[in-house]
PDB file of N, CA and C in Angstrom:
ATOM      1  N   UNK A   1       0.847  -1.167   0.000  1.00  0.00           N
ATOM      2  CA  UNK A   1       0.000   0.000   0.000  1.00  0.00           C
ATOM      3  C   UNK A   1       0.895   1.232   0.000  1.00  0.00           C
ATOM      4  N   UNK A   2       0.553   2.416  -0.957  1.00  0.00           N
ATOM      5  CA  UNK A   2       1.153   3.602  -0.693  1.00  0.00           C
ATOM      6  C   UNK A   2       0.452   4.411  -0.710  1.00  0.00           C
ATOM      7  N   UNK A   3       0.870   5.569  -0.047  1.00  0.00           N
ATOM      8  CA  UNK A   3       0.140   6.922   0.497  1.00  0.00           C
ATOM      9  C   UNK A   3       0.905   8.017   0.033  1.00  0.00           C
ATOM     10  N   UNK A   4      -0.160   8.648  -0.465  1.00  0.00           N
ATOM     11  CA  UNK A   4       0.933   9.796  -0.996  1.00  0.00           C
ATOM     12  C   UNK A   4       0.459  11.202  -0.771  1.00  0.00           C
ATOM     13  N   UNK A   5       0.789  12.293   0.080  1.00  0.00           N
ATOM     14  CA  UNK A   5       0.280  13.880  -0.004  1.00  0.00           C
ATOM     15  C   UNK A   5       1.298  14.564  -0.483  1.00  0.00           C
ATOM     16  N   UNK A   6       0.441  15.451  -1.191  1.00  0.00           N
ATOM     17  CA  UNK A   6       1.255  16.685  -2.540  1.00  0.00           C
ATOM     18  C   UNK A   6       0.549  18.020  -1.625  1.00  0.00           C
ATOM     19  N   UNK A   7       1.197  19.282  -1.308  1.00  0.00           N
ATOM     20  CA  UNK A   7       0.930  20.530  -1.821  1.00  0.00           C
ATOM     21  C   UNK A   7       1.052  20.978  -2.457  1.00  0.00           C
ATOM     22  N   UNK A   8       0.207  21.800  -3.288  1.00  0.00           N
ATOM     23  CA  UNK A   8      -0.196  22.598  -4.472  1.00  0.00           C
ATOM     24  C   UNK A   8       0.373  23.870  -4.187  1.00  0.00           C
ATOM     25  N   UNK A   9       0.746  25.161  -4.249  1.00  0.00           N
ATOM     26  CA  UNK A   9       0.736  26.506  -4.064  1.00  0.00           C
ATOM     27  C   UNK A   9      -0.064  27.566  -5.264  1.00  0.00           C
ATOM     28  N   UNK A  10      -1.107  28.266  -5.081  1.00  0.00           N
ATOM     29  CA  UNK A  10      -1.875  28.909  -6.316  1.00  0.00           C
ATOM     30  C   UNK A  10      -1.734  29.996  -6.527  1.00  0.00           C
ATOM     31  N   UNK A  11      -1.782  31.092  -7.278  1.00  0.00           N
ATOM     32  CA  UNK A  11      -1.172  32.094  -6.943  1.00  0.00           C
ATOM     33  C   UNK A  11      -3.240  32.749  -8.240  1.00  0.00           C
ATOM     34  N   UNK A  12      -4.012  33.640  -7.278  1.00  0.00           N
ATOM     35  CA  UNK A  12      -5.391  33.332  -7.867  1.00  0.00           C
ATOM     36  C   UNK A  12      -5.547  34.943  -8.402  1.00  0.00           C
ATOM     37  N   UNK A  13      -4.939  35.057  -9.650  1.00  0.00           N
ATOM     38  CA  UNK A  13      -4.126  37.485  -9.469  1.00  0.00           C
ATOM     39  C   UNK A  13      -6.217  37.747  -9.822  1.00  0.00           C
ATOM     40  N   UNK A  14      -6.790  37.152  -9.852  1.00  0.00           N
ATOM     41  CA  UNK A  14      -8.809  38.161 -10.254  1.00  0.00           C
ATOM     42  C   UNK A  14      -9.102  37.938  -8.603  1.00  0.00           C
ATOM     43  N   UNK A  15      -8.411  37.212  -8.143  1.00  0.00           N
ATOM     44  CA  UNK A  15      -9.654  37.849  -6.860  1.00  0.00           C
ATOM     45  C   UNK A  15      -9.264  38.717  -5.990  1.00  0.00           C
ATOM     46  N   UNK A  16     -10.118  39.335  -5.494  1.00  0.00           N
ATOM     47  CA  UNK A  16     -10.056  40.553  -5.137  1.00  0.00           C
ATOM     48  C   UNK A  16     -10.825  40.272  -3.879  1.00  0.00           C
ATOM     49  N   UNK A  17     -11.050  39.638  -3.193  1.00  0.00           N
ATOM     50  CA  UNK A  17     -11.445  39.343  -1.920  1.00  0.00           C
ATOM     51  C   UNK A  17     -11.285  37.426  -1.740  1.00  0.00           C
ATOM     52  N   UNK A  18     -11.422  37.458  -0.012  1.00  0.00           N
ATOM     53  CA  UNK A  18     -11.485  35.947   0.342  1.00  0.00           C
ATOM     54  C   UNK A  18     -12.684  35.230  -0.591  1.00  0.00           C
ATOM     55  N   UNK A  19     -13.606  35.929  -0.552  1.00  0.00           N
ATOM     56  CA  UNK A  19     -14.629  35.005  -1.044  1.00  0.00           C
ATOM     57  C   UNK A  19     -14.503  34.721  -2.447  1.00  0.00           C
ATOM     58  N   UNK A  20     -14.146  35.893  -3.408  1.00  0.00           N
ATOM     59  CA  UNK A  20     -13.608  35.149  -4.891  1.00  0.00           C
ATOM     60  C   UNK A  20     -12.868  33.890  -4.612  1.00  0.00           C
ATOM     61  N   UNK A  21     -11.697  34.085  -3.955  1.00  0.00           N
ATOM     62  CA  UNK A  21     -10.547  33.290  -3.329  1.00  0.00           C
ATOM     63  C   UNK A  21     -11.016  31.732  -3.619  1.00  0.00           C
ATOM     64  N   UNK A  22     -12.350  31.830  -2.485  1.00  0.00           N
ATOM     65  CA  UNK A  22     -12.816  30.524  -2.086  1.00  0.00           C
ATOM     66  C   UNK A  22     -13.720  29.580  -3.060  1.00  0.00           C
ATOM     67  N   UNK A  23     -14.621  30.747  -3.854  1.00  0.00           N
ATOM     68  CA  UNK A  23     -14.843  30.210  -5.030  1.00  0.00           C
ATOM     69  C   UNK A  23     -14.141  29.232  -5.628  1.00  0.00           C
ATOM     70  N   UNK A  24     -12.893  29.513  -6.490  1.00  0.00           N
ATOM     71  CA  UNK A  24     -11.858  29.195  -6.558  1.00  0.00           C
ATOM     72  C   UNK A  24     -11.618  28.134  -6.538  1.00  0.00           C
ATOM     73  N   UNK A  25     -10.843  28.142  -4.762  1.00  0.00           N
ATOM     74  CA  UNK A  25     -10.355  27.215  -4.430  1.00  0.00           C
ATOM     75  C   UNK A  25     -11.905  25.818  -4.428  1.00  0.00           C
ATOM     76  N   UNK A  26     -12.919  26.244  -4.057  1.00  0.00           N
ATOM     77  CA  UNK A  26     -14.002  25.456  -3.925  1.00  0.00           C
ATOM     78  C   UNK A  26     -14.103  24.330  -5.184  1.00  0.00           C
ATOM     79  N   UNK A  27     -14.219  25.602  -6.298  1.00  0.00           N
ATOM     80  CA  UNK A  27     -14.327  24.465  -7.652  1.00  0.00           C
ATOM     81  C   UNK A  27     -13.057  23.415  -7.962  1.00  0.00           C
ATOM     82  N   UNK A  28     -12.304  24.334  -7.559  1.00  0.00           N
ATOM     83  CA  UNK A  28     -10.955  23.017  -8.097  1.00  0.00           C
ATOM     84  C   UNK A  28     -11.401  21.773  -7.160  1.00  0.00           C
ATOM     85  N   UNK A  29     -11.119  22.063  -6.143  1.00  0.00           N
ATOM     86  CA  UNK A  29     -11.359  20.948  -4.755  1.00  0.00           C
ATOM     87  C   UNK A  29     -12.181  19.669  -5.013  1.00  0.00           C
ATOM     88  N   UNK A  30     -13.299  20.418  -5.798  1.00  0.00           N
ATOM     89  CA  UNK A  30     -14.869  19.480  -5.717  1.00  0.00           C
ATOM     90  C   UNK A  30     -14.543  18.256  -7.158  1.00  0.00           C
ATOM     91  N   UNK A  31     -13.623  19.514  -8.447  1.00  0.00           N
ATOM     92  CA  UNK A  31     -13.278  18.527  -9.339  1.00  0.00           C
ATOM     93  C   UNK A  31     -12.346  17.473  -8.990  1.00  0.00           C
ATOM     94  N   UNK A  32     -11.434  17.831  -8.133  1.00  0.00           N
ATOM     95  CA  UNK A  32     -10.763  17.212  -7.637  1.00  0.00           C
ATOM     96  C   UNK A  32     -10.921  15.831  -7.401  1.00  0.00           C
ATOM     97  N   UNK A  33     -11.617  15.976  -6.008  1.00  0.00           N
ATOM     98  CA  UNK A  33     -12.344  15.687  -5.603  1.00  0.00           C
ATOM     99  C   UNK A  33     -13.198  13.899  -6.068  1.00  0.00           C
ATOM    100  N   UNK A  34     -13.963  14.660  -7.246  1.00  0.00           N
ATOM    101  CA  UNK A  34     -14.598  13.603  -8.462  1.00  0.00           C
ATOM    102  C   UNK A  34     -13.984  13.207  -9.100  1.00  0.00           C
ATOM    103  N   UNK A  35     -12.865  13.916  -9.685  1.00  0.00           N
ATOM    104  CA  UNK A  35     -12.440  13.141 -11.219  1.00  0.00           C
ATOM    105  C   UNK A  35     -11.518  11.868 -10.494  1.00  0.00           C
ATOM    106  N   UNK A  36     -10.379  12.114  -9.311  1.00  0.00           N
ATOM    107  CA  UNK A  36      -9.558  10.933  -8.657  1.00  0.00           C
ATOM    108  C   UNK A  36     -10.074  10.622  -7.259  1.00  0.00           C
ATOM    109  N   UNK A  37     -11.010  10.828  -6.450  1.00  0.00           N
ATOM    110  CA  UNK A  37     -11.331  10.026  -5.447  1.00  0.00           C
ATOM    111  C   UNK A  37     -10.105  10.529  -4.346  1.00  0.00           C
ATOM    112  N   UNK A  38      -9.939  11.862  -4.392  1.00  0.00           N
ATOM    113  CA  UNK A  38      -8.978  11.810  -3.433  1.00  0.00           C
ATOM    114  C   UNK A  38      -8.899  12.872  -2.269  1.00  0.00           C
ATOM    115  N   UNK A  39      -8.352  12.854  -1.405  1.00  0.00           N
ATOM    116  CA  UNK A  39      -8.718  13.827   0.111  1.00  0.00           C
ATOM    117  C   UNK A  39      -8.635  15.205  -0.356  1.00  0.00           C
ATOM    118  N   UNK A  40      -8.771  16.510  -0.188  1.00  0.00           N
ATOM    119  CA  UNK A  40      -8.421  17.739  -0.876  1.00  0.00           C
ATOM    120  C   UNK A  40      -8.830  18.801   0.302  1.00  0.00           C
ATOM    121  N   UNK A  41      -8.147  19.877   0.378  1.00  0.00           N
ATOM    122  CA  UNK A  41      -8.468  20.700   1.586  1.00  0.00           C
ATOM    123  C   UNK A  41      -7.567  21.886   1.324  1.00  0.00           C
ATOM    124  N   UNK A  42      -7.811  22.995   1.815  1.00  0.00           N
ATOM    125  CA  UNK A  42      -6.985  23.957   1.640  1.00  0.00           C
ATOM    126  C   UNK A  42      -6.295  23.985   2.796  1.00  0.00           C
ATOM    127  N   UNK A  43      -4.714  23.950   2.856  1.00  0.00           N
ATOM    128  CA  UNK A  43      -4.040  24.074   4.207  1.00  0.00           C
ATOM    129  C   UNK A  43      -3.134  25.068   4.805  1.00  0.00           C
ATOM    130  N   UNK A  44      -3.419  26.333   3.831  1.00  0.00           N
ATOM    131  CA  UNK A  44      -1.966  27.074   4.022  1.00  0.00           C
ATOM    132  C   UNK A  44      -3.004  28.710   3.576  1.00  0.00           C
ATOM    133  N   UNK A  45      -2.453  29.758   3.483  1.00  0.00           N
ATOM    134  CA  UNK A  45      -2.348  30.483   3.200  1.00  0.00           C
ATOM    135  C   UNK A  45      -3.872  31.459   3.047  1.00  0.00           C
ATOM    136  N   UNK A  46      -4.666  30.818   4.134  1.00  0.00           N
ATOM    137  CA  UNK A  46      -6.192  31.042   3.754  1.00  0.00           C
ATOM    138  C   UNK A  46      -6.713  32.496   4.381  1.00  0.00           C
ATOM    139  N   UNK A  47      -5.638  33.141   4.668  1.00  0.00           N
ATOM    140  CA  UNK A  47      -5.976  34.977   4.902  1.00  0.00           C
ATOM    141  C   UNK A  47      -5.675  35.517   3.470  1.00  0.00           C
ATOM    142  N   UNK A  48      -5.143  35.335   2.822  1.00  0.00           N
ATOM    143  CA  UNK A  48      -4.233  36.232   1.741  1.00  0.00           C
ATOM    144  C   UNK A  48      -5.756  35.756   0.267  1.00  0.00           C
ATOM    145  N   UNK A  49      -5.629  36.750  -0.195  1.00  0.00           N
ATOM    146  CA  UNK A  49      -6.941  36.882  -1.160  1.00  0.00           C
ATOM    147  C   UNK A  49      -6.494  36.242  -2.542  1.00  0.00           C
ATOM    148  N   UNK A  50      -5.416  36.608  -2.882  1.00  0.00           N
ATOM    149  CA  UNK A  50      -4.794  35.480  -4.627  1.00  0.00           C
ATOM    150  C   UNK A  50      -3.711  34.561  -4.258  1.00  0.00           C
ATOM    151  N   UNK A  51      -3.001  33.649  -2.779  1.00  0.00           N
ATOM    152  CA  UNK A  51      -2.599  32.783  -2.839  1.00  0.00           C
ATOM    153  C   UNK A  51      -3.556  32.076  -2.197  1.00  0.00           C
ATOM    154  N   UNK A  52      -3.692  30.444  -2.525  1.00  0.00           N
ATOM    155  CA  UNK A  52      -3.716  29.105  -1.685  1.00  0.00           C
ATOM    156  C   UNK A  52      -2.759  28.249  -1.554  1.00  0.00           C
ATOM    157  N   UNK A  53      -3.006  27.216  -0.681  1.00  0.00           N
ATOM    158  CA  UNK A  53      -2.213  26.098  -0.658  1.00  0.00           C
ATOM    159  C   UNK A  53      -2.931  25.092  -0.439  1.00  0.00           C
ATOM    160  N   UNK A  54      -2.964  24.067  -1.533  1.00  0.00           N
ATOM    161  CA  UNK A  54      -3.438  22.987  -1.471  1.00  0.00           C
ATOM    162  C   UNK A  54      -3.275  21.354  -1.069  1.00  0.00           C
ATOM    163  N   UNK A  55      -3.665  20.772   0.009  1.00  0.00           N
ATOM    164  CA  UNK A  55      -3.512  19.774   0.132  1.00  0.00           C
ATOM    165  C   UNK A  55      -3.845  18.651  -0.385  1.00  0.00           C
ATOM    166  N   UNK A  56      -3.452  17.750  -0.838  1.00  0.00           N
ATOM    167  CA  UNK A  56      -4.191  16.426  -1.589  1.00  0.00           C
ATOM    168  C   UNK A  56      -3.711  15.371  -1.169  1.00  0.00           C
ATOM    169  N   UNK A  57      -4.392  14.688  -0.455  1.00  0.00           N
ATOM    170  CA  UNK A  57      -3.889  12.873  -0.058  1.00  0.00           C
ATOM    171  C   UNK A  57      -4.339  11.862  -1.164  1.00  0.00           C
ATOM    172  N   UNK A  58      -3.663  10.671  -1.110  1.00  0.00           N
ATOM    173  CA  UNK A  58      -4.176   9.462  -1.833  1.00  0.00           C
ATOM    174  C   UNK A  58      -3.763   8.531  -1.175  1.00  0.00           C
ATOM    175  N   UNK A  59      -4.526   7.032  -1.284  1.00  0.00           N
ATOM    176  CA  UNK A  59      -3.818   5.688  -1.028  1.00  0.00           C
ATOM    177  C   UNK A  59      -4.124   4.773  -2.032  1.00  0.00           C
ATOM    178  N   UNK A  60      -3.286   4.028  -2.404  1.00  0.00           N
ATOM    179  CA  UNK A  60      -3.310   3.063  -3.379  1.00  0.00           C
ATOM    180  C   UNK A  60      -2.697   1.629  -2.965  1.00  0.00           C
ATOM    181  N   UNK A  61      -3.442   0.752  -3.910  1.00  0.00           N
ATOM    182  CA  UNK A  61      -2.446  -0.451  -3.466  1.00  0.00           C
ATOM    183  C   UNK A  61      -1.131  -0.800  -4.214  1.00  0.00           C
ATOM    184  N   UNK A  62      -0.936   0.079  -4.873  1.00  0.00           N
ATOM    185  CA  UNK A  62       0.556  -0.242  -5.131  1.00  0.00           C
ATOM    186  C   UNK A  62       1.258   1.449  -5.850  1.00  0.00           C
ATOM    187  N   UNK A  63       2.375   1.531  -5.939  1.00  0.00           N
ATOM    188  CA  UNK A  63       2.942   3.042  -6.267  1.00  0.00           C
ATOM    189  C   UNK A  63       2.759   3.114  -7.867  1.00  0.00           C
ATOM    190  N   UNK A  64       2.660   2.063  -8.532  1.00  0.00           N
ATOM    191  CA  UNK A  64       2.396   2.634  -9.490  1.00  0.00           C
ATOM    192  C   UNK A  64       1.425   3.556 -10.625  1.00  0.00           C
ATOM    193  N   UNK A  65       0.729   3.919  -9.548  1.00  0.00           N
ATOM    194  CA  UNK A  65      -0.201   4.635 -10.065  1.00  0.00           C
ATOM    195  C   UNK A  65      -0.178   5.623  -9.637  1.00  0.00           C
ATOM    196  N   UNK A  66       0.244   5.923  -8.348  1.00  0.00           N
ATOM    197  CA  UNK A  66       0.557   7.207  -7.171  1.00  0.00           C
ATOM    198  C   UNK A  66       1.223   8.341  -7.988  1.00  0.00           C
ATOM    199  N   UNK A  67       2.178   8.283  -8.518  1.00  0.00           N
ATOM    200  CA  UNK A  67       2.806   9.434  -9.513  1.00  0.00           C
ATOM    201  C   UNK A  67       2.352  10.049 -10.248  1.00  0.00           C
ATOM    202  N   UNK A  68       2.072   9.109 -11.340  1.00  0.00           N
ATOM    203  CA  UNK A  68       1.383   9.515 -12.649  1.00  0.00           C
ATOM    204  C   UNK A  68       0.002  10.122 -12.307  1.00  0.00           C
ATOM    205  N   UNK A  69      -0.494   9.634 -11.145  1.00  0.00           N
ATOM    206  CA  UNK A  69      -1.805  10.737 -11.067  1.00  0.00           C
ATOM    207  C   UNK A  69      -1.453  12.041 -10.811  1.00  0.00           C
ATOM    208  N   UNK A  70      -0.985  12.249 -10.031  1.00  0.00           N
ATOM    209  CA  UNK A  70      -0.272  13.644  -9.061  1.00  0.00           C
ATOM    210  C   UNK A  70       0.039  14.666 -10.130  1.00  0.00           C
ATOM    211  N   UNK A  71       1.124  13.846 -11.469  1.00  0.00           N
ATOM    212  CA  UNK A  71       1.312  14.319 -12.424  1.00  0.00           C
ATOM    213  C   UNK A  71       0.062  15.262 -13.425  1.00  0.00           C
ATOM    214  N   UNK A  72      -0.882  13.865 -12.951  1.00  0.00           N
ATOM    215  CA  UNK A  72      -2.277  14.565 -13.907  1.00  0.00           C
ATOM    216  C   UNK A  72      -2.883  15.750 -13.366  1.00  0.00           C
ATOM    217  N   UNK A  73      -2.724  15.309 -11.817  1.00  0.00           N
ATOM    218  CA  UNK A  73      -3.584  16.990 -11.251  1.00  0.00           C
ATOM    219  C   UNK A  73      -2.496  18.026 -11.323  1.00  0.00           C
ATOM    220  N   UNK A  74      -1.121  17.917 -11.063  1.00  0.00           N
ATOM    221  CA  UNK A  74      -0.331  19.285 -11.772  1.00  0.00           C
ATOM    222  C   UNK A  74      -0.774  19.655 -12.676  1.00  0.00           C
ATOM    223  N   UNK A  75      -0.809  18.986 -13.649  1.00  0.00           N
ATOM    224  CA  UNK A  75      -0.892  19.525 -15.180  1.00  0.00           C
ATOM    225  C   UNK A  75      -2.698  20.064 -15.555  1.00  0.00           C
ATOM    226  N   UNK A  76      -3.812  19.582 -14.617  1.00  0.00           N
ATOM    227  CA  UNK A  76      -5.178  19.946 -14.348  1.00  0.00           C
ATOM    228  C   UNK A  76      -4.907  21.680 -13.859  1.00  0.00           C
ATOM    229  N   UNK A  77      -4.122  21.568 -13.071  1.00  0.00           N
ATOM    230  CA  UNK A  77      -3.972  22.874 -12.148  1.00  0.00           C
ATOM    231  C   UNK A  77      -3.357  23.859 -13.269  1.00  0.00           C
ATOM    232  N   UNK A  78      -2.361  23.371 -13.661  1.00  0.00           N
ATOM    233  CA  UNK A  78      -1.708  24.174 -15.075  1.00  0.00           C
ATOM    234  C   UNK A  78      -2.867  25.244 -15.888  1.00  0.00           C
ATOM    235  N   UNK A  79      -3.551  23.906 -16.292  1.00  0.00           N
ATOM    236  CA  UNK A  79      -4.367  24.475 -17.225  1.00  0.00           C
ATOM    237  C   UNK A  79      -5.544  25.462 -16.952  1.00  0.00           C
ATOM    238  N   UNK A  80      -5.740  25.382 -15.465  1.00  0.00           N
ATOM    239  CA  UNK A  80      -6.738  26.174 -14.781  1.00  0.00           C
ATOM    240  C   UNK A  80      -6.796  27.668 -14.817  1.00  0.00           C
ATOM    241  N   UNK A  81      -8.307  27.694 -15.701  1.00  0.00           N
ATOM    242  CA  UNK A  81      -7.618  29.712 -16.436  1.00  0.00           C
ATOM    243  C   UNK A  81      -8.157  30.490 -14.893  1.00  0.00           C
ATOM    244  N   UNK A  82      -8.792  30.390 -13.901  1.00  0.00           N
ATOM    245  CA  UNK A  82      -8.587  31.172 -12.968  1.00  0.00           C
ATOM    246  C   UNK A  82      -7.573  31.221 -11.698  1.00  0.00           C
ATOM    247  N   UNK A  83      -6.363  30.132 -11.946  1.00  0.00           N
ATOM    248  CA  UNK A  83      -5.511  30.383 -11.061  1.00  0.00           C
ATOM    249  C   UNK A  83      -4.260  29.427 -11.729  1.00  0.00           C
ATOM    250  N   UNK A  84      -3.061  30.053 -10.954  1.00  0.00           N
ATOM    251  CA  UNK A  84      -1.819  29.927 -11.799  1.00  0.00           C
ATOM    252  C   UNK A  84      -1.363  28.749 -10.550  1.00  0.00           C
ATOM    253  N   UNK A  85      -0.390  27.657 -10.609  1.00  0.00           N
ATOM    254  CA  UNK A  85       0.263  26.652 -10.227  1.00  0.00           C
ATOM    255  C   UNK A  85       1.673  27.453  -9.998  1.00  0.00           C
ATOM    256  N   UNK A  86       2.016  27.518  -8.951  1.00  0.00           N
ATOM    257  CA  UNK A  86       3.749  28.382  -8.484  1.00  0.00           C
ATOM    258  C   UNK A  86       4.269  27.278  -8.536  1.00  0.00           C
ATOM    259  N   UNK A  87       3.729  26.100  -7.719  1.00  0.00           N
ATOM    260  CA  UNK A  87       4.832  24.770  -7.247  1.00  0.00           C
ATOM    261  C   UNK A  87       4.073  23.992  -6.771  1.00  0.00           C
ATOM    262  N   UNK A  88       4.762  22.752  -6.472  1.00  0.00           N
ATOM    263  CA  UNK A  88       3.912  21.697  -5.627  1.00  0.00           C
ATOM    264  C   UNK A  88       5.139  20.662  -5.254  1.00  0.00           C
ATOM    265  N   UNK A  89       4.603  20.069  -4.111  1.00  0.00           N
ATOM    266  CA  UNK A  89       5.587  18.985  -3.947  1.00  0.00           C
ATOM    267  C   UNK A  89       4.920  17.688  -3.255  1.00  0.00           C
ATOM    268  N   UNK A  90       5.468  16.922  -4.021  1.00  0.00           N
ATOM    269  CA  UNK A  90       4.812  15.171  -3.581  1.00  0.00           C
ATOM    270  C   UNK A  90       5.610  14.288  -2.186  1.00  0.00           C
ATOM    271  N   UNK A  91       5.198  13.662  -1.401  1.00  0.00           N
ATOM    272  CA  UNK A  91       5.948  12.954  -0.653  1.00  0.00           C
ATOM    273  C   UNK A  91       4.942  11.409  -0.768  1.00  0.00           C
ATOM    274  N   UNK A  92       5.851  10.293  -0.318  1.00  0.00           N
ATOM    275  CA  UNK A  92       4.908   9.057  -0.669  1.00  0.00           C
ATOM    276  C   UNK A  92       5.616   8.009   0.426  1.00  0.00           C
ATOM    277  N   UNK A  93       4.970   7.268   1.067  1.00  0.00           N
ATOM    278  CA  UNK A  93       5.183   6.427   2.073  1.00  0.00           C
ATOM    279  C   UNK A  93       4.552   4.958   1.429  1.00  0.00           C
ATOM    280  N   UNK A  94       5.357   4.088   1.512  1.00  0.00           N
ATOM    281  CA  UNK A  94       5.495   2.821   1.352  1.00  0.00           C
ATOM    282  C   UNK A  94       5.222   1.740   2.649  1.00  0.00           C
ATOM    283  N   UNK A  95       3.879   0.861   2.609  1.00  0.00           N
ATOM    284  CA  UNK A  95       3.576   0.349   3.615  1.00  0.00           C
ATOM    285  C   UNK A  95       3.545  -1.335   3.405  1.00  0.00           C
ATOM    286  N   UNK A  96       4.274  -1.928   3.790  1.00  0.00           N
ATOM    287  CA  UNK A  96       4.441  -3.104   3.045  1.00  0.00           C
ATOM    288  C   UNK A  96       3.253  -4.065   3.609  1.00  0.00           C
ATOM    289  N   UNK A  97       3.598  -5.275   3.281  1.00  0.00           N
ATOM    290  CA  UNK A  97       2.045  -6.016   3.393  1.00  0.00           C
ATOM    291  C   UNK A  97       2.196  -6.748   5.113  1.00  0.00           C
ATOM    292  N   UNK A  98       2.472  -6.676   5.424  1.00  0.00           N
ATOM    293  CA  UNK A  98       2.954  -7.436   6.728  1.00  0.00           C
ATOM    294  C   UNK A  98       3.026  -6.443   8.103  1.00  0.00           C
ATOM    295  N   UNK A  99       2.035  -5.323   7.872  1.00  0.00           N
ATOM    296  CA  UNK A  99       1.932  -4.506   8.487  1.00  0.00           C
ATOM    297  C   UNK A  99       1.837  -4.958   9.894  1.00  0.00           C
ATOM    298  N   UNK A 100       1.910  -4.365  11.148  1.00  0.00           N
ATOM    299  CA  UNK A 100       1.781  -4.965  12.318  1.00  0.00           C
ATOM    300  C   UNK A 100       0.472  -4.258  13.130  1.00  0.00           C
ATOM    301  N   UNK A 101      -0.617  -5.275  13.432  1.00  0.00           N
ATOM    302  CA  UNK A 101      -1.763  -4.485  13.790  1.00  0.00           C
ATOM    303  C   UNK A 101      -1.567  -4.116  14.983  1.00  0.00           C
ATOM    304  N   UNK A 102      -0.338  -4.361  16.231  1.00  0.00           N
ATOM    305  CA  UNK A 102      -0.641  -4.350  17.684  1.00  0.00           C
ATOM    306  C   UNK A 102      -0.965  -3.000  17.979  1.00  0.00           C
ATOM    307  N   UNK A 103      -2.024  -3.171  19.048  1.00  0.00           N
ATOM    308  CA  UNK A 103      -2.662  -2.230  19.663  1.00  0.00           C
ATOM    309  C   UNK A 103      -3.604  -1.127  18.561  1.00  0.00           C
ATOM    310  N   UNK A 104      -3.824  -2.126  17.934  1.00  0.00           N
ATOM    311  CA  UNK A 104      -5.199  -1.316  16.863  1.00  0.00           C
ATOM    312  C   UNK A 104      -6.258  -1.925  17.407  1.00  0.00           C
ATOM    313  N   UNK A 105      -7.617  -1.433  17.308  1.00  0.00           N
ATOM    314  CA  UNK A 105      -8.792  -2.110  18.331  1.00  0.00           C
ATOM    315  C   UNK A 105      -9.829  -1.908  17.319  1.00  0.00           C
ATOM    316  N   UNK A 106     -10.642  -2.832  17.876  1.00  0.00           N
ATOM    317  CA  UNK A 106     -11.384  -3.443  16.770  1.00  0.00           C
ATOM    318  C   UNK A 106     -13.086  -3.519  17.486  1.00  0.00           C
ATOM    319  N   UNK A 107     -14.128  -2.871  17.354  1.00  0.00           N
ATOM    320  CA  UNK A 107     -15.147  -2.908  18.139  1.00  0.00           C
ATOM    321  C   UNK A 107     -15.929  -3.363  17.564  1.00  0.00           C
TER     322      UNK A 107
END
């Protein structure tokens, strides 16, 4: 199993208040959201009116798919005509199969 969270950084130059902002950030989130099945939240920068920072989790059962998606929502974000992509960065944790359940509880 692998797990993988990316931040996004957005840089959003039309809005002109939080609430454009959130717009925004709202629609990406929700496509998000739908098109890969994956966690999405804004985690950073949520005073400032044209940056965000975006969080995105995933888990998969194996890494090979973990990348190449991440890849797809960069390049989603790219193309996004109301907000610009500064950077992002991926991290990914590898959980092998032989995991150890002690002291997980089970009701």
């Amino acid at each position: 199993m692998q797990v993988a969270v990316a931040v996004f950084e957005l840089h959003i130059p039309h809005a002109q208040s939080l609430k454009d902002k959130r717009g925004v950030v709202r629609s990406l989130r929700d496509r998000l959201r739908q098109r890969y099945e994956l966690s999405v939240a804004e985690v950073g920068l949520q005073d400032l009116h044209q940056r965000s920072r975006i969080g995105v989790a995933a888990v998969a059962s194996d890494g090979a798919s973990i990348e190449p998606m991440f890849e797809q929502i960069a390049e989603l974000m790219e193309r996004e005509s109301e907000a610009m992509l500064i950077g992002w960065h991926l991290e990914t944790i590898q959980f092998g199969e032989d995991l150890p359940l002690d002291g997980m509880k089970f009701d």
